[in-house]
Structure formats: structure tokens, C-alpha cells
N, C-alpha and C. Protein backbone atom coordinates (compact mmCIF):
# COMPACT_ATOMS: atom_id res chain seq x y z
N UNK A 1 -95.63 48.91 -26.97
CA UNK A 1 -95.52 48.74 -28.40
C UNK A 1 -96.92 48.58 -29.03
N UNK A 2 -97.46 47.48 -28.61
CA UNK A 2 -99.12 47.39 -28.58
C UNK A 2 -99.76 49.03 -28.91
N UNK A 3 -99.48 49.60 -27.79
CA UNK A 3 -100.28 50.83 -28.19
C UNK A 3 -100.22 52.06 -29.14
N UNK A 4 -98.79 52.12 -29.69
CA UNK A 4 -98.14 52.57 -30.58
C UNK A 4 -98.78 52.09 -31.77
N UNK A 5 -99.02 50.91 -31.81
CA UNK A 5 -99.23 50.04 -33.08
C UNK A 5 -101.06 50.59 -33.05
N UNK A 6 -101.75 50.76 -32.07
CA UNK A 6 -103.38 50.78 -32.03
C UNK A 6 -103.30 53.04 -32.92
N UNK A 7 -102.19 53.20 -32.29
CA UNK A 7 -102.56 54.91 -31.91
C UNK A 7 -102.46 54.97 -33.93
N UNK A 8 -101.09 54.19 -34.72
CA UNK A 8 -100.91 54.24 -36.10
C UNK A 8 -101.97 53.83 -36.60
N UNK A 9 -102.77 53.44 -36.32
CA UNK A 9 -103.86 52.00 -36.85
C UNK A 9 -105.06 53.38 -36.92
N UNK A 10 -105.48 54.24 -36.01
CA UNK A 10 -106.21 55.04 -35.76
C UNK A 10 -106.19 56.28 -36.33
N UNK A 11 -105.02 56.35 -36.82
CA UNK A 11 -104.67 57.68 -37.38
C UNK A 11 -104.19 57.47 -38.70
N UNK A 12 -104.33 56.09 -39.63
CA UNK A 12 -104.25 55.70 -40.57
C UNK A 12 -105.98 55.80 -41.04
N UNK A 13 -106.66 55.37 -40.25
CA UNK A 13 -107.83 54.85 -40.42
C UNK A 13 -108.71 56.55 -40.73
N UNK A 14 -108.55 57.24 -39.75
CA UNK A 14 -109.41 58.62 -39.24
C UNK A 14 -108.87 59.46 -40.79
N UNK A 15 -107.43 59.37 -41.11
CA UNK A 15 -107.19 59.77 -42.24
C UNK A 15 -108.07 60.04 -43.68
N UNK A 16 -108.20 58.53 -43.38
CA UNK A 16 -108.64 57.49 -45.20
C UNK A 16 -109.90 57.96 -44.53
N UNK A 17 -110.83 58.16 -43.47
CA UNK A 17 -112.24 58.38 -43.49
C UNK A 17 -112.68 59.85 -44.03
N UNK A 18 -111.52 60.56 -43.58
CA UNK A 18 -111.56 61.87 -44.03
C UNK A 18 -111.51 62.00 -45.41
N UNK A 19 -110.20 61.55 -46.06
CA UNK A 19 -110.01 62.11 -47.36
C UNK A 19 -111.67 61.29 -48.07
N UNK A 20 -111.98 60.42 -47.60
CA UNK A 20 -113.32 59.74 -47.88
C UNK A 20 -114.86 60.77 -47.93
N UNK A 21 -114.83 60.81 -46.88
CA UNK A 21 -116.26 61.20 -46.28
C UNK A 21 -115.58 62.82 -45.67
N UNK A 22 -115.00 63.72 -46.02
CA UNK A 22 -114.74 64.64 -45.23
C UNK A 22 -114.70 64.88 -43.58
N UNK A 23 -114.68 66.02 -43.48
CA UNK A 23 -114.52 65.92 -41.91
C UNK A 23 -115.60 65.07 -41.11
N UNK A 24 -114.57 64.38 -40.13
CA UNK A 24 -115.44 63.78 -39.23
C UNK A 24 -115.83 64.16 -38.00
N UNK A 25 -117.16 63.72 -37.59
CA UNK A 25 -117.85 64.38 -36.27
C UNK A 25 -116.69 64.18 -35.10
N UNK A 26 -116.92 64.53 -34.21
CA UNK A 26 -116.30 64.39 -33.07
C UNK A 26 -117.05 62.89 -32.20
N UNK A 27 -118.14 62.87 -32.82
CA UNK A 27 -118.64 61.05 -31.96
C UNK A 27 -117.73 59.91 -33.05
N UNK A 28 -117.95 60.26 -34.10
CA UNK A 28 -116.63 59.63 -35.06
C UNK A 28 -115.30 59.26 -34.64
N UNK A 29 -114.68 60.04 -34.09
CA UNK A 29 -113.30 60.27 -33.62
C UNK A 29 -113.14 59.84 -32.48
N UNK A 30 -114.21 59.51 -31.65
CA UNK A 30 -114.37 59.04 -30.29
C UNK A 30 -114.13 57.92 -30.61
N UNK A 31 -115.19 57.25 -31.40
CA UNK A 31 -115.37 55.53 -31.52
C UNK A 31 -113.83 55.19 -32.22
N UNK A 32 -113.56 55.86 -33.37
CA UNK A 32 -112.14 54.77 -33.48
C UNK A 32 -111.11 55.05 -32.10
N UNK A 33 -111.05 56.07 -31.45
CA UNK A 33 -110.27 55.96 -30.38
C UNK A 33 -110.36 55.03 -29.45
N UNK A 34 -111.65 54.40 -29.36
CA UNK A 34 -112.10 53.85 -28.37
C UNK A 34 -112.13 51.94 -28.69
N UNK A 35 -111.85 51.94 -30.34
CA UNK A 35 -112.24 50.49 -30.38
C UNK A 35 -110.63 50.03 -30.83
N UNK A 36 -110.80 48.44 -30.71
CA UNK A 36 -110.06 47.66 -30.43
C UNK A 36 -109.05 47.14 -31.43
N UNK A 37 -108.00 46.68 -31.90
CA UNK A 37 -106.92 46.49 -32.90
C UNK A 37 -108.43 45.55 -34.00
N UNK A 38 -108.70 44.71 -33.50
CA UNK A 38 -109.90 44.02 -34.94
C UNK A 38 -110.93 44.62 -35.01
N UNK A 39 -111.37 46.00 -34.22
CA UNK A 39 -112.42 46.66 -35.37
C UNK A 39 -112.13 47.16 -35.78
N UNK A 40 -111.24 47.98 -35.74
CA UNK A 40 -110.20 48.88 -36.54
C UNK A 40 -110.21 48.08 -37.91
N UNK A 41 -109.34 47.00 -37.80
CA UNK A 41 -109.29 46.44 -39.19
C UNK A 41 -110.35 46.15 -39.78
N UNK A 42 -111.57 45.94 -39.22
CA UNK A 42 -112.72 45.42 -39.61
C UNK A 42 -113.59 46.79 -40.40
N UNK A 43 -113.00 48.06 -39.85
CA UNK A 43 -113.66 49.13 -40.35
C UNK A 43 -112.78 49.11 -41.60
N UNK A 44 -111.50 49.20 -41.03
CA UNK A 44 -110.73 49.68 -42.27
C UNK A 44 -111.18 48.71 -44.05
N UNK A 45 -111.22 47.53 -43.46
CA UNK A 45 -111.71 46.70 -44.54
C UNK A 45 -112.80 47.33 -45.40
N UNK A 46 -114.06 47.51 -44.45
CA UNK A 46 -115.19 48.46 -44.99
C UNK A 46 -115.54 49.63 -45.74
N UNK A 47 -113.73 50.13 -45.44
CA UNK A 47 -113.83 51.38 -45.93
C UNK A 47 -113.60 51.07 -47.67
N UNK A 48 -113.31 50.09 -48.22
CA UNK A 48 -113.55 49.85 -49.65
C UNK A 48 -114.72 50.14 -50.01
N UNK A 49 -116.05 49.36 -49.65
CA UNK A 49 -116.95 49.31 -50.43
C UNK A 49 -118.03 50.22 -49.83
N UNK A 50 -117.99 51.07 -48.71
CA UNK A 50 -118.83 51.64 -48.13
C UNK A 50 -119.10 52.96 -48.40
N UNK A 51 -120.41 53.46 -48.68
CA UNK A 51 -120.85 54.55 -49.36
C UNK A 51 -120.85 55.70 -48.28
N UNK A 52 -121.14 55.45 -47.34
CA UNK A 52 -120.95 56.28 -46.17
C UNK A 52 -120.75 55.99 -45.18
N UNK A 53 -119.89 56.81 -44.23
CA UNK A 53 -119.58 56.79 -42.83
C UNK A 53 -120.15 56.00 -42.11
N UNK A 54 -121.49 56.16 -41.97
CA UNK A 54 -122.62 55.30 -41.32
C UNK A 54 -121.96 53.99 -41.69
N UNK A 55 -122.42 53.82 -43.03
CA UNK A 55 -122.02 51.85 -42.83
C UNK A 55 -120.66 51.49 -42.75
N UNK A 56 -119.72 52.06 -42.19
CA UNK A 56 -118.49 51.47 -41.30
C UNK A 56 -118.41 51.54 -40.03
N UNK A 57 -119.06 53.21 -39.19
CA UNK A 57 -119.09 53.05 -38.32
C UNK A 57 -120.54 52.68 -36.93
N UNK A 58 -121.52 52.90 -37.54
CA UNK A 58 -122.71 52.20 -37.44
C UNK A 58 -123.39 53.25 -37.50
């Protein structure tokens, strides 16, 4: 269930970065695959006030 819940979380997130910042790199797509249920949220949070990609995902 856990992972179900990480895979929605990731594909909610990769979404909103897109319609944001257009297509994303493929090292982009790596890192949210790769990080954890609270950075996820921690990006997602970011994605309010952040001017670019860079300052959510480093």
C-alpha cells in the first residue's frame, strides 16, 4: 500500500513540475523516483514559491 501511495505521490509531483517548468530531464525523473514519502512532500511544498526546477530539486 505504502508503495502505491509513494508511486501517486511521484506522479502527482513529476506532473505539477512539468505543467511548471516543462519537460523534465531524465536526472529529474530519477531523483523523484528515488526519494522518500517527506521529500516528496518537501518538494512538493516548494513547488509554490520556486522559480525554477533547480530550487526544488537542487
Amino acid at each position: 500500500m505504502e508503495k502505491g501511495r509513494k508511486e501517486g505521490a511521484v506522479a502527482l509531483l513529476e506532473r505539477q513540475l512539468t505543467q511548471r517548468f516543462g519537460t523534465l530531464p531524465q536526472a529529474a525523473r530519477n531523483k523523484l523516483a528515488k526519494a522518500g514519502a517527506a521529500q516528496l512532500e518537501s518538494w512538493s511544498d516548494a513547488l509554490l514559491e520556486a522559480r525554477s526546477l533547480k530550487q526544488i530539486l537542487g
